[in-house]
Protein backbone atom coordinates (compact mmCIF):
# COMPACT_ATOMS: atom_id res chain seq x y z
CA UNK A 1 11.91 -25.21 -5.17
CA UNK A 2 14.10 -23.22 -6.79
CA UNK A 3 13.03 -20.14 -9.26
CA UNK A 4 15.78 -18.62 -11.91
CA UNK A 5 15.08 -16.02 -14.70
CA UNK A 6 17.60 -15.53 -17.73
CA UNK A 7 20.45 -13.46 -17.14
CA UNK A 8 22.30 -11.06 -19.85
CA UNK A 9 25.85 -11.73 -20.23
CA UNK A 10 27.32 -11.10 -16.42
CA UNK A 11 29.54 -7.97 -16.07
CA UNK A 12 32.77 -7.91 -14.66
CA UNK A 13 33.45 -6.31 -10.88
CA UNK A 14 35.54 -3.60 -10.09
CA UNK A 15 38.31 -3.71 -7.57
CA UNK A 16 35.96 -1.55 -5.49
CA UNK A 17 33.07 -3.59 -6.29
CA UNK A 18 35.57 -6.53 -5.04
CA UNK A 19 36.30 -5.01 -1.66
CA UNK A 20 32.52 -3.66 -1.36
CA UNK A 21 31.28 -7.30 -1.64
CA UNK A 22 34.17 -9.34 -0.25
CA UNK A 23 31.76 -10.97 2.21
CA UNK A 24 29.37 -12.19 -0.19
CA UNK A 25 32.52 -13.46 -2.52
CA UNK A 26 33.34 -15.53 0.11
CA UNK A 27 30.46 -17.35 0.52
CA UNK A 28 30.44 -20.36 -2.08
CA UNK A 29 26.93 -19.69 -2.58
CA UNK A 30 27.39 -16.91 -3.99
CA UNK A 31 30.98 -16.16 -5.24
CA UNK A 32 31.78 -14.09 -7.96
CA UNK A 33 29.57 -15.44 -10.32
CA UNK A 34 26.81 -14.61 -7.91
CA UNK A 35 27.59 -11.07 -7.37
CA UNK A 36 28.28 -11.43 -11.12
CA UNK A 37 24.57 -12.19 -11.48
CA UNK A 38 23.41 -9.43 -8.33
CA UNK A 39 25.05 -6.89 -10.89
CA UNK A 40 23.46 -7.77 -13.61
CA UNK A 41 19.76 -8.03 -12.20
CA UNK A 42 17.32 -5.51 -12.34
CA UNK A 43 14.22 -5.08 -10.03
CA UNK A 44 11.75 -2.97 -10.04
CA UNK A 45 9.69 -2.43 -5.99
CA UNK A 46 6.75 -1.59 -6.42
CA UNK A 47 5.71 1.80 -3.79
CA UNK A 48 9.05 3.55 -1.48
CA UNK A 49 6.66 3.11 1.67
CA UNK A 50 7.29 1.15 4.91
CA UNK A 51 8.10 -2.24 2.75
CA UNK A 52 9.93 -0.61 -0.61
CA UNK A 53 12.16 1.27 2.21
CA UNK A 54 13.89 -1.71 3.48
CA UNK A 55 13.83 -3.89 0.65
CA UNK A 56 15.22 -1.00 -1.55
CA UNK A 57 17.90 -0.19 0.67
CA UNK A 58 18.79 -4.08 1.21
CA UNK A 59 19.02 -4.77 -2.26
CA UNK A 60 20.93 -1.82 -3.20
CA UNK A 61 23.61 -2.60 -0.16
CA UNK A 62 24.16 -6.57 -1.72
CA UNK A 63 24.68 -4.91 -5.29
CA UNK A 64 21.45 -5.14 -7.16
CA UNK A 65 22.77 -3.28 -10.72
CA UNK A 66 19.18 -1.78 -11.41
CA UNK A 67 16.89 -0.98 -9.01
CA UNK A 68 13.16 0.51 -10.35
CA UNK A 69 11.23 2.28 -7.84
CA UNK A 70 7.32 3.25 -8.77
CA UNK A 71 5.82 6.15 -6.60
CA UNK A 72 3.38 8.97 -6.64
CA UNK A 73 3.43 10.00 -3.42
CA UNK A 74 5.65 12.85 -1.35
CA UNK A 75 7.48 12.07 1.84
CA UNK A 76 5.08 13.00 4.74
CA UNK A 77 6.16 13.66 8.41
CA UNK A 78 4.22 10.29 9.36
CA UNK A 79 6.02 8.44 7.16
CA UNK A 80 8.96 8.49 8.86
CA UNK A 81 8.08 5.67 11.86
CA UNK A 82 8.78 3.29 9.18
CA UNK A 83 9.92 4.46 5.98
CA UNK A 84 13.57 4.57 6.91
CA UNK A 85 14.58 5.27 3.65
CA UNK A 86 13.28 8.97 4.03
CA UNK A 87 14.27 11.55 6.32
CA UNK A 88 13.03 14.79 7.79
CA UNK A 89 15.17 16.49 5.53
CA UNK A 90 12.97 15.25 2.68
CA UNK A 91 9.32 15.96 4.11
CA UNK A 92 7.52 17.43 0.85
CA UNK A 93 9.59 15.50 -1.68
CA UNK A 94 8.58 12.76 -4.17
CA UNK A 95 9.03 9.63 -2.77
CA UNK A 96 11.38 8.16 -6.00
CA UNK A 97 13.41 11.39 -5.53
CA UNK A 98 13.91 11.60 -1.59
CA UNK A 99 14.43 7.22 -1.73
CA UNK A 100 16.97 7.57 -4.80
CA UNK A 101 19.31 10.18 -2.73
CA UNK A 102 19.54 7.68 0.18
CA UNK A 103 20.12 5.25 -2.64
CA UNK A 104 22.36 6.48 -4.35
CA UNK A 105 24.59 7.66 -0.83
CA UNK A 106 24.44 3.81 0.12
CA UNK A 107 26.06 2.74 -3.24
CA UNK A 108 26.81 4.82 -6.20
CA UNK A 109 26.81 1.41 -8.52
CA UNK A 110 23.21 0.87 -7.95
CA UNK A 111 21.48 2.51 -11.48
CA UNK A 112 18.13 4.04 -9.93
CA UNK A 113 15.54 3.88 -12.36
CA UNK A 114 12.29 6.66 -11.22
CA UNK A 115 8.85 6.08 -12.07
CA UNK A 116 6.92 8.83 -10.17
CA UNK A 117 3.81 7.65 -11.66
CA UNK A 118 0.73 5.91 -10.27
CA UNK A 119 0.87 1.98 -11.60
CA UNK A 120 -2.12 1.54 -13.35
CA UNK A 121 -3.73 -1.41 -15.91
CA UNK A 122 -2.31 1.10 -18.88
CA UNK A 123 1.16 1.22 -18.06
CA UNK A 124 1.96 -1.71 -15.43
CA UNK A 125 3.43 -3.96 -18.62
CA UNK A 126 5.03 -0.93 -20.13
CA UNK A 127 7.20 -0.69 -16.56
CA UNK A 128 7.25 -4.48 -15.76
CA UNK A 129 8.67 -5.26 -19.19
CA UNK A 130 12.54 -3.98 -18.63
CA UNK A 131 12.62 -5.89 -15.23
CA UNK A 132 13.67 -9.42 -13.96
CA UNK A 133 11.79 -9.72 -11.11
CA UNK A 134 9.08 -7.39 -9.51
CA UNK A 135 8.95 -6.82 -5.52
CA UNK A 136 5.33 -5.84 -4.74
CA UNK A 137 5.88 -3.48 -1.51
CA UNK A 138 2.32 -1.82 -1.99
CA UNK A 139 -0.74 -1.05 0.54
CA UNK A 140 -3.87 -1.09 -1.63
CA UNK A 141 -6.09 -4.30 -2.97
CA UNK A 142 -6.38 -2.44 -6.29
CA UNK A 143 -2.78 -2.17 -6.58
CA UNK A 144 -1.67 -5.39 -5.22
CA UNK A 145 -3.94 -7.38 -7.87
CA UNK A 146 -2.74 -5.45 -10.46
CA UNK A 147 0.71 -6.23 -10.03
CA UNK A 148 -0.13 -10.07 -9.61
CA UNK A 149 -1.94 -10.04 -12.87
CA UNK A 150 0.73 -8.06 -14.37
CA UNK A 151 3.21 -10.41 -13.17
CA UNK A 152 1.65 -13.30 -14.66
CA UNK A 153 0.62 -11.68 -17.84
CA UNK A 154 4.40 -10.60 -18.58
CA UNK A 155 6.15 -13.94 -16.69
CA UNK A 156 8.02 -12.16 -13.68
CA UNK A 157 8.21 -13.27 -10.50
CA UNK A 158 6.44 -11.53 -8.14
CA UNK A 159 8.21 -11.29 -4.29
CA UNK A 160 5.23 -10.48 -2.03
CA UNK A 161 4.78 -8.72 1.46
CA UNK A 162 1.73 -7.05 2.86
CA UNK A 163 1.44 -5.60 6.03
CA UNK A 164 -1.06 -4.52 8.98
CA UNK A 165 -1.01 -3.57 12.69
CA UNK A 166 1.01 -6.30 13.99
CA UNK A 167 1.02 -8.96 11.12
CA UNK A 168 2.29 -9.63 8.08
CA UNK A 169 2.76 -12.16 5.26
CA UNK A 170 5.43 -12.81 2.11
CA UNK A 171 5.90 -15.40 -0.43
CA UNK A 172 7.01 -15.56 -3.81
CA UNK A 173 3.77 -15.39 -6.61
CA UNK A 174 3.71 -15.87 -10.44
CA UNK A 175 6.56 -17.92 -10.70
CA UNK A 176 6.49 -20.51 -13.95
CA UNK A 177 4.96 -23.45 -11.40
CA UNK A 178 4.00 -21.78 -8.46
CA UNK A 179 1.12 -19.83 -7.79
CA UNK A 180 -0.10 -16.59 -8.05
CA UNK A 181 -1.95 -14.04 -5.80
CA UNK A 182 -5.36 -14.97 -6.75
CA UNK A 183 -4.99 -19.02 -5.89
CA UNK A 184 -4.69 -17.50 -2.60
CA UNK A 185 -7.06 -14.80 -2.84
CA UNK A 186 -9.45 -14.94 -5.68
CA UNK A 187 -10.89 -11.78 -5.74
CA UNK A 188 -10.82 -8.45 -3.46
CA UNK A 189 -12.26 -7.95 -0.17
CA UNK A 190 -15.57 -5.82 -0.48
CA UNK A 191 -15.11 -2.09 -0.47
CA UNK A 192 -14.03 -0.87 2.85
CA UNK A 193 -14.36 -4.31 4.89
CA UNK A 194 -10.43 -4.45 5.43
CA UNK A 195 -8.69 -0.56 6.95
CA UNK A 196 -5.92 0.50 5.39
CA UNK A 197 -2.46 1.31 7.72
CA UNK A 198 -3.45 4.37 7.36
CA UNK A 199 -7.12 4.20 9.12
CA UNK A 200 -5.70 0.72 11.56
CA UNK A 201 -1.83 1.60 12.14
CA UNK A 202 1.03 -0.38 11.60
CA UNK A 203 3.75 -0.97 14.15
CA UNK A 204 6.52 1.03 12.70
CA UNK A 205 9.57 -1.90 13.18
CA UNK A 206 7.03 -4.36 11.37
CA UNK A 207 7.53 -3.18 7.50
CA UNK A 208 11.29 -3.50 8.37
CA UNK A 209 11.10 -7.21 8.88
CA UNK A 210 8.86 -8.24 6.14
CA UNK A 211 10.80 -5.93 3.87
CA UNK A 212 13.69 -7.42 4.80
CA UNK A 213 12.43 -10.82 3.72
CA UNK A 214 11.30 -9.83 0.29
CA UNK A 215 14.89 -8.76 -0.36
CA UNK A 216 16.37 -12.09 0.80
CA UNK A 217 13.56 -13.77 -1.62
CA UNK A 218 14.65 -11.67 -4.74
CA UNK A 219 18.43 -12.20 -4.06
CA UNK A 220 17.83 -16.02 -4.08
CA UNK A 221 15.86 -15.73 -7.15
CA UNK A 222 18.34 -13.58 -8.86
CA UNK A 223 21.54 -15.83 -7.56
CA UNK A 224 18.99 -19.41 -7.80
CA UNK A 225 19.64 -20.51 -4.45
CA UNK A 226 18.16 -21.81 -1.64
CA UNK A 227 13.98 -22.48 -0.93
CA UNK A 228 12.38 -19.58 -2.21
CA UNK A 229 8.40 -18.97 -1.13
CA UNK A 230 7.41 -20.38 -4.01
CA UNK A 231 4.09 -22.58 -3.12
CA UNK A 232 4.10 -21.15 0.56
CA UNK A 233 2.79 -17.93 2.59
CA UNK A 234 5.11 -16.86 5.42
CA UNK A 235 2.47 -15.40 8.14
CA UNK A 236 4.36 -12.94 10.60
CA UNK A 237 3.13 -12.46 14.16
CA UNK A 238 5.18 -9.70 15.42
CA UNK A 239 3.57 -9.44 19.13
CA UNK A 240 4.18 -12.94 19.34
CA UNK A 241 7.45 -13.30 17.72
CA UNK A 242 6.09 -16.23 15.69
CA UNK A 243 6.54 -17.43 11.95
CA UNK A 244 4.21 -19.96 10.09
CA UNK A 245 4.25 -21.06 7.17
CA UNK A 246 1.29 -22.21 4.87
CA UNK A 247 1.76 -24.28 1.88
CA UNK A 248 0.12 -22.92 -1.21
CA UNK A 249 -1.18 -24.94 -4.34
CA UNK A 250 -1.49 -23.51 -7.86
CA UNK A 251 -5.17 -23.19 -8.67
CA UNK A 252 -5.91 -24.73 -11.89
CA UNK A 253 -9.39 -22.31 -12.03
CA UNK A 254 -7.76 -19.68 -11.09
CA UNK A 255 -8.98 -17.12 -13.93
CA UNK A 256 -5.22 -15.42 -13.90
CA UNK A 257 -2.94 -18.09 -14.02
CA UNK A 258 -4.66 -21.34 -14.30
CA UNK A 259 -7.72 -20.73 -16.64
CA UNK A 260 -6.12 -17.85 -18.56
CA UNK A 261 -9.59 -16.35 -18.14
CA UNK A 262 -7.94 -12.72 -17.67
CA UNK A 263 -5.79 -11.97 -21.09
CA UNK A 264 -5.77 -8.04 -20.14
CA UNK A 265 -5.26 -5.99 -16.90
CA UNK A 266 -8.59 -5.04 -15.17
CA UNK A 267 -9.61 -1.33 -14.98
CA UNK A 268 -9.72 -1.97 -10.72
CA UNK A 269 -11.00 1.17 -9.45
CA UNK A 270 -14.26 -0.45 -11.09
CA UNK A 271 -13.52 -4.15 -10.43
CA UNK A 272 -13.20 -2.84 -6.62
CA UNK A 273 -16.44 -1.31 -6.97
CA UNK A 274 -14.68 1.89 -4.84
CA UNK A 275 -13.43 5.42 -6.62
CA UNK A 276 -9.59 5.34 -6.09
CA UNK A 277 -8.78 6.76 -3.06
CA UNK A 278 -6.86 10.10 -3.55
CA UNK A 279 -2.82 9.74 -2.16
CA UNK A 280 -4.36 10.30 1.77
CA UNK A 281 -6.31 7.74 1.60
CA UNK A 282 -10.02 9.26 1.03
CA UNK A 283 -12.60 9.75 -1.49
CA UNK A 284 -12.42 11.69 -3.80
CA UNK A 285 -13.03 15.50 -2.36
CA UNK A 286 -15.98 17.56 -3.86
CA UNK A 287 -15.65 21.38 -4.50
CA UNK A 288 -14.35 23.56 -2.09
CA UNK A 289 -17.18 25.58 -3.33
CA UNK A 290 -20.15 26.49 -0.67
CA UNK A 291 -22.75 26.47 -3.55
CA UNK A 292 -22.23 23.53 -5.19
CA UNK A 293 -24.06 20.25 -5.25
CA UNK A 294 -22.32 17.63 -3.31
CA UNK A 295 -21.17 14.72 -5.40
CA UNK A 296 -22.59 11.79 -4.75
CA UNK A 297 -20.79 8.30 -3.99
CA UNK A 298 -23.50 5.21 -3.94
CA UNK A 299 -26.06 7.42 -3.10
CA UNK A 300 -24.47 9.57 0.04
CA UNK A 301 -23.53 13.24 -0.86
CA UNK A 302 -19.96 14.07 0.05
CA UNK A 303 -19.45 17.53 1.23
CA UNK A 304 -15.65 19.13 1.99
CA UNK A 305 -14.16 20.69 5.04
CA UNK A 306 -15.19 24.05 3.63
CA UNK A 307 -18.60 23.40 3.07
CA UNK A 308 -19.11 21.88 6.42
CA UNK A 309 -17.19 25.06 7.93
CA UNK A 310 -19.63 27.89 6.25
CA UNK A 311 -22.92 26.09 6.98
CA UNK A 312 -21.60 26.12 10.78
CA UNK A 313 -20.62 29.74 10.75
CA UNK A 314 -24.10 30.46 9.44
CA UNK A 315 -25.70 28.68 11.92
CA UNK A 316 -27.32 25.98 10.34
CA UNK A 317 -25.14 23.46 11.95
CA UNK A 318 -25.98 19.33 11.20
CA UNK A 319 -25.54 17.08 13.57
CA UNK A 320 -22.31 15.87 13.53
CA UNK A 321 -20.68 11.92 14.20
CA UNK A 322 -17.53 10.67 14.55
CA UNK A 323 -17.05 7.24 14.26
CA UNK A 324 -13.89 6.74 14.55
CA UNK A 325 -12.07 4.18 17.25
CA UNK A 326 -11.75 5.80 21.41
CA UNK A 327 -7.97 5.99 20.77
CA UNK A 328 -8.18 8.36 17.87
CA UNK A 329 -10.84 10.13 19.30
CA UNK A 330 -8.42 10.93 22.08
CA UNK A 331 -5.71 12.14 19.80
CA UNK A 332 -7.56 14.66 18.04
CA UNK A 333 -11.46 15.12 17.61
CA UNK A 334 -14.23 17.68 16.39
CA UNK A 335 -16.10 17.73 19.97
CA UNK A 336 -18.47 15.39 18.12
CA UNK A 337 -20.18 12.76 20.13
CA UNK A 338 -18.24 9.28 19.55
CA UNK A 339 -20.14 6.07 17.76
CA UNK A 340 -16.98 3.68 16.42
CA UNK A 341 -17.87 2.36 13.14
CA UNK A 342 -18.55 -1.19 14.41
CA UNK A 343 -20.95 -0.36 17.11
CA UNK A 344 -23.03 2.03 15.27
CA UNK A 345 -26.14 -0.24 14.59
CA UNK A 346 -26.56 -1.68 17.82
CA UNK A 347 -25.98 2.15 19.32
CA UNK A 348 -28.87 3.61 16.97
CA UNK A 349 -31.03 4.19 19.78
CA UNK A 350 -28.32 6.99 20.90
CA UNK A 351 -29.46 9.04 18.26
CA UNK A 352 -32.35 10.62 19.72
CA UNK A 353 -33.44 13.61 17.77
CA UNK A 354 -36.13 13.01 14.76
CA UNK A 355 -34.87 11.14 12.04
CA UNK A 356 -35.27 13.83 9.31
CA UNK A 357 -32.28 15.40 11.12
CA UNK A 358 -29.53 16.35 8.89
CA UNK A 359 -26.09 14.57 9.80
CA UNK A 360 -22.68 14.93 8.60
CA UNK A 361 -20.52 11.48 9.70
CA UNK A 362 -16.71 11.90 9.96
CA UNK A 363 -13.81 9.79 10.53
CA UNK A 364 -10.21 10.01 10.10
CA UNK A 365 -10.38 10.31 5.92
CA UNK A 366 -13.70 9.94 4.84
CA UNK A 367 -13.64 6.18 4.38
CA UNK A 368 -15.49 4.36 7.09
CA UNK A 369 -17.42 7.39 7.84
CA UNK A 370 -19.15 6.61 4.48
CA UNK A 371 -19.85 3.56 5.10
CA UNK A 372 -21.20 4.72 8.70
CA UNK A 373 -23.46 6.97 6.40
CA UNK A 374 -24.78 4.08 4.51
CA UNK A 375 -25.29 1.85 7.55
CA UNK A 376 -27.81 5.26 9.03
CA UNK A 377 -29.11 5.56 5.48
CA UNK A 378 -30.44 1.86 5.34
CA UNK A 379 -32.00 2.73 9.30
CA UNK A 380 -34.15 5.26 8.27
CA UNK A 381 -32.04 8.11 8.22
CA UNK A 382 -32.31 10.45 4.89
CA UNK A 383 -30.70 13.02 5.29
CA UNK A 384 -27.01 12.30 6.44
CA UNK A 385 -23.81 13.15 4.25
CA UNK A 386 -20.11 11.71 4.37
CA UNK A 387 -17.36 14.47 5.63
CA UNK A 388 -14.78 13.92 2.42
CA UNK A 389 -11.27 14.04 3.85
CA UNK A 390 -12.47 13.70 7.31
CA UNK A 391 -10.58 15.67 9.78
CA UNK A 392 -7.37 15.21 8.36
CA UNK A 393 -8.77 17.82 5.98
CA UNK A 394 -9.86 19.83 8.72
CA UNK A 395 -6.78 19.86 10.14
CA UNK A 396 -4.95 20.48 6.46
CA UNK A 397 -7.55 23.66 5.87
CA UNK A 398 -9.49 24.56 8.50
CA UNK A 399 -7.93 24.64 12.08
CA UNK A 400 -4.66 24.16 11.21
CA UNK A 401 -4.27 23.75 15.29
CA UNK A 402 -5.00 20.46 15.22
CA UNK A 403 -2.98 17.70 15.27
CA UNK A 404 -2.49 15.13 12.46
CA UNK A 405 -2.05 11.30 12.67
């Protein structure tokens, strides 16, 4: 099935332009009214991370004549296993910035269009509106089902990839008679069930492939050749070197694009049930303040790096969990006795002082470490608190020693 969009009147190529894309002129598939129709596109990826990196670069090298790239984020050391389109020279930059100079140094005909924003349900139809087709390269549930709906809402296609650990998956979504992201996936996962990269890892090479694949889906739409994904999921086993393929069917119930139930982009830090996570990945972080009152999130009071640090140096020190996996733990820890998330309740009976006990649970940012708070508060434990940031905030501002992952 094949998906097209309409096209402005096609530009002409330079002589340079000529040369730069002889090898795609000489395929009959694509010719010169296909790089024509590559020049005259314009694509907006949504996030400059491990999938935006390849697919931005891709599209930009087969002459792509607008390229949007949405990002809030700076370039962090980590980054750089699989965001190729960074560098260390551009550690502490804005994403949009650092990916625009490689960009732009790949080929100065590509018209970079920055949005160093956060995409949100006020502005996602504002941005989608100047584009042809939107490339969804993000890591977040709240973000990926806002672009779906967005995508439907406005009539762009929507070229998919997610990622995680060793697995990924692409197709095409929102397209006139295929379907969308919610046939597939109706609603999110519940808060915290499913670990970001950034709490279960990613194997750096990964992004590069499934990238890579979103790119050859948006140049087929643009140039309306070929099978796109349209009413299938590619599945991606990288450890196995395997490639499935799972045929999808437009839901007619589905509230998005079947039922027309949605007519407006949710508010999803609500519909998620979850407070956005802040750009590491955590909950929000309460005062640096020693006096204050810890905020509260469902119940479980959330106290920062610097609260935890001056109720230690006065001696009043909590008892303190990590429950992170063994291999973090042996990257970097507190000193803290080890309970991993998913072996806390049946490991209860390791906690052996009195229940009243005050405890502070950590983890790597503050995100399954609250829900290893709520577990202990539903056991009979009152008195236990979430460690905001985790101890990538200790690292950041308290013993700067420490290593960061």
């Amino acid at each position: 099935m094949s998906a097209t969009f309409d096209q402005p009147t096609f530009p002409s190529l330079s002589n340079e332009e000529i040369s730069r894309y002889s090898r795609h002129l000489i395929l009959p598939e694509v010719g010169m009214e296909g790089q024509k129709k590559l020049k005259a596109a314009r694509v907006l990826c949504v996030g400059t991370g491990g999938l935006g990196a390849p697919l931005a670069l891709y599209l930009t090298a087969a002459g792509v004549g607008t390229i949007g790239l949405v990002d809030f984020d700076v370039v962090e050391q980590s980054n750089l296993q699989r965001q190729v389109i960074h560098s260390e020279a551009t550690v502490g930059r804005l994403k949009v910035d650092s990916a625009e100079l490689m960009l732009k140094s790949l080929n100065q005909n590509t018209n970079i269009i920055k949005h160093n924003t956060m995409l949100t349900s006020s502005n996602a139809l504002e941005i989608f509106k100047d584009y042809d087709i939107i490339a969804d390269g993000t890591d977040n549930f709240q973000t990926r089902y806002l672009v779906n709906d967005a995508c439907v809402l406005s009539g762009k296609p929507n070229a998919y990839g997610s990622i995680f650990r060793f697995e990924g998956q692409a197709s095409v979504f929102a397209t006139e008679d295929g379907p969308c992201y919610r046939c597939l996936y109706p609603e999110p996962p519940p808060p915290g069930l499913v670990p970001s990269c950034a709490e279960g890892g990613v194997l750096g090479i990964l992004p590069g492939l499934v990238g890579v694949i979103q790119a050859t889906e948006v140049i087929k739409l643009i140039l309306g050749i070929g099978e796109p994904l349209v009413g299938r999921l590619l599945l991606v086993d990288a450890l196995g070197m395997h490639f499935r393929t799972m045929k999808l069917r437009k839901d007619p119930d589905c509230p998005v694009c079947g039922t027309r139930q949605i007519r407006e982009l949710i508010d999803y830090d609500q519909f998620c049930g979850v407070p956005r996570a802040t750009e590491s990945g955590s909950l929000p972080t309460p005062s640096r303040d020693s006096a204050a009152d810890p905020p509260l999130v469902d119940g479980i009071p959330q106290i920062s790096v610097e609260q935890l640090k001056a109720r230690m140096d006065a001696g009043a020190t909590p008892f303190i969990l990590d429950v992170r996996e063994p291999h973090e733990y042996a990257i970097v820890n507190m000193g803290a006795p080890l309970i991993p998330l998913g072996e806390l309740e049946s490991n209860l009976h390791r906690l052996t002082f009195p229940k009243t006990a005050e405890i502070v649970v950590y983890c790597k940012s503050g995100i399954r470490s609250q829900r290893a708070a709520l577990i202990l508060k539903a056991n009979g434990f009152p008195n236990v608190s979430n460690l905001a940031g985790g101890i990538v905030d200790w690292a950041d501002r308290i013993d700067k020693t420490l290593p960061k992952y």
